[in-house]
Protein backbone atom coordinates (compact mmCIF):
# COMPACT_ATOMS: atom_id res chain seq x y z
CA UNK A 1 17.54 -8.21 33.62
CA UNK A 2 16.45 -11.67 32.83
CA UNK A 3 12.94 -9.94 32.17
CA UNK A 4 14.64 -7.50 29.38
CA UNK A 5 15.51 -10.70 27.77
CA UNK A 6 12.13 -12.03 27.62
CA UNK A 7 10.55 -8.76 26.47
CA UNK A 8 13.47 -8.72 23.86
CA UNK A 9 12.14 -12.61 22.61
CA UNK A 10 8.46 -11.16 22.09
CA UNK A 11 9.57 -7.97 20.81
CA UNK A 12 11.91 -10.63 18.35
CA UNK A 13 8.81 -12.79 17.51
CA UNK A 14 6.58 -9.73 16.57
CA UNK A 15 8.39 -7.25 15.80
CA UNK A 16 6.07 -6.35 12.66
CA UNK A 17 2.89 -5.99 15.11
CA UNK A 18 3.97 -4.19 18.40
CA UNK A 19 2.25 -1.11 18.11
CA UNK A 20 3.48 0.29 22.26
CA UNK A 21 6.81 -0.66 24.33
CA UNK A 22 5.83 0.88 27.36
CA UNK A 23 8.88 -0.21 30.02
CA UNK A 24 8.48 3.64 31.75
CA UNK A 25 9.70 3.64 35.33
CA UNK A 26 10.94 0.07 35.27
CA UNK A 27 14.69 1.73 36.05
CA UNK A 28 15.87 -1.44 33.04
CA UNK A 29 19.38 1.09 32.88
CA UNK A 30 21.50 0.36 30.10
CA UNK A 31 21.94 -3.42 30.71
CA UNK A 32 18.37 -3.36 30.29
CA UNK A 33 17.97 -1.79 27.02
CA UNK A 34 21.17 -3.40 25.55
CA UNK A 35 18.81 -6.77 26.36
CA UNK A 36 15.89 -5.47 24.25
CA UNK A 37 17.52 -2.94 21.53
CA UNK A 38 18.10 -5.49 18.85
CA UNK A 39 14.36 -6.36 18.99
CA UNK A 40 13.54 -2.87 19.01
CA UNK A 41 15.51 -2.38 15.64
CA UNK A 42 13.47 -4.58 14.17
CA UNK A 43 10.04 -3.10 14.63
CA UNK A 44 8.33 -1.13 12.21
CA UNK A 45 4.75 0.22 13.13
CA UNK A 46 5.31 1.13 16.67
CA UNK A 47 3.35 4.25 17.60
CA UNK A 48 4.61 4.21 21.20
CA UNK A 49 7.47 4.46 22.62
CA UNK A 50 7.93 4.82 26.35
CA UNK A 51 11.65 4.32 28.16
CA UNK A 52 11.29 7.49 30.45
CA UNK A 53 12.82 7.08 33.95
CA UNK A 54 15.26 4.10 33.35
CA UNK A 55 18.22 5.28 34.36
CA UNK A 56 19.46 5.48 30.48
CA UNK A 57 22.51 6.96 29.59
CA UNK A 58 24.44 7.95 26.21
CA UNK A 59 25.10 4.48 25.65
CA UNK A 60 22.63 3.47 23.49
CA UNK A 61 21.33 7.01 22.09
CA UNK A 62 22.71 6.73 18.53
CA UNK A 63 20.66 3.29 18.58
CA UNK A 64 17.37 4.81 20.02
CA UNK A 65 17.50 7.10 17.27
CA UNK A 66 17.83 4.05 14.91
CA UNK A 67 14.25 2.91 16.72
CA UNK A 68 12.98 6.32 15.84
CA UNK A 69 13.95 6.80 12.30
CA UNK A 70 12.31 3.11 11.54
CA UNK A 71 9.21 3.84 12.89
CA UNK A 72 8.74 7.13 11.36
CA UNK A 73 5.75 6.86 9.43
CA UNK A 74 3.54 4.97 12.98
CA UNK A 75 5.31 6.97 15.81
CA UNK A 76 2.79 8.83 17.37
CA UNK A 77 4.56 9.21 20.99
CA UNK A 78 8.11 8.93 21.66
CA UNK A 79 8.88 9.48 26.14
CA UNK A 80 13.00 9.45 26.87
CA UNK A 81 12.60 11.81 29.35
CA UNK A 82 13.99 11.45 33.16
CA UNK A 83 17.17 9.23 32.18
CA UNK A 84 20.60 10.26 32.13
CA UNK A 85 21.02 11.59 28.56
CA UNK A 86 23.84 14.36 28.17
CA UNK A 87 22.48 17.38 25.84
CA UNK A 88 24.46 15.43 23.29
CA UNK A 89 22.39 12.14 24.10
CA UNK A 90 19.19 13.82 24.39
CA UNK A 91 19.89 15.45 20.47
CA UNK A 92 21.05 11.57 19.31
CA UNK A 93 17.60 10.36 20.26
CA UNK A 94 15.82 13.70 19.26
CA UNK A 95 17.26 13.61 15.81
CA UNK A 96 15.72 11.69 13.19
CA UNK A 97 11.68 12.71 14.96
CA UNK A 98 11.20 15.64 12.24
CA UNK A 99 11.36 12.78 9.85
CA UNK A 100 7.89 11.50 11.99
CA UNK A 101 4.99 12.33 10.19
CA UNK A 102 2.45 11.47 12.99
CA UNK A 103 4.31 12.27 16.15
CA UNK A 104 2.14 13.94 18.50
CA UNK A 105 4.15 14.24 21.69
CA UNK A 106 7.67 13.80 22.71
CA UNK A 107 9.62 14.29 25.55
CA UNK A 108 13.09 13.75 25.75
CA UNK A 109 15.44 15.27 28.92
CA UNK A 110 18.68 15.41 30.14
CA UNK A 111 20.19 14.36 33.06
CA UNK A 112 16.67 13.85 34.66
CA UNK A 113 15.18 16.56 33.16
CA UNK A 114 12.07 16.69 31.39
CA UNK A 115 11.62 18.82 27.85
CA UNK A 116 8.51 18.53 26.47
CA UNK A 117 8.04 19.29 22.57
């Protein structure tokens, strides 16, 4: 956990440069992201963005899809899948990436699932 909080301090610091938050397989879980979310919020021009297999849950889906709707001119690659999203988690995240004008791949599951887009 105490490493969610320093990614969450970079993310803080640069939030108008990240370009990639790639923190796939790193199992964070929802204590995890609640450590980095506000930094997340913040960015801007991230093209990448990888939380797949973190043992996320509903918790924080509305937020995520905060994340995606402010980066939705850079977004190029958005990877949620293999967490534990309900159908109605997976569509929170899922629903602002029509609004992504350069988003290439996504893949966002449920309950350890995988769809790919």
């Amino acid at each position: 956990l105490a490493d969610c909080y320093a990614i969450g301090t970079v993310l803080r610091l640069y939030h108008n440069i990240v370009k990639t938050v790639n923190v796939g397989g790193c199992r964070i879980g929802d204590d995890g992201l609640t450590a980095i979310l506000p930094a997340l919020l913040q960015t801007q021009a991230m093209t990448d963005l990888r939380l797949a297999q973190n043992d996320l849950s509903d918790k924080h889906a509305e937020s995520l899809s905060a994340v995606v709707h402010n980066n939705k001119s850079t977004l190029l690659r958005l990877h949620t899948a293999h967490n534990k999203f309900t159908d109605y988690g997976a569509a929170q995240v899922n629903q602002h990436t029509h609004l992504c004008t350069k988003l290439v791949s996504v893949a966002v599951g449920t309950l350890g699932s995988a769809n790919q887009e």
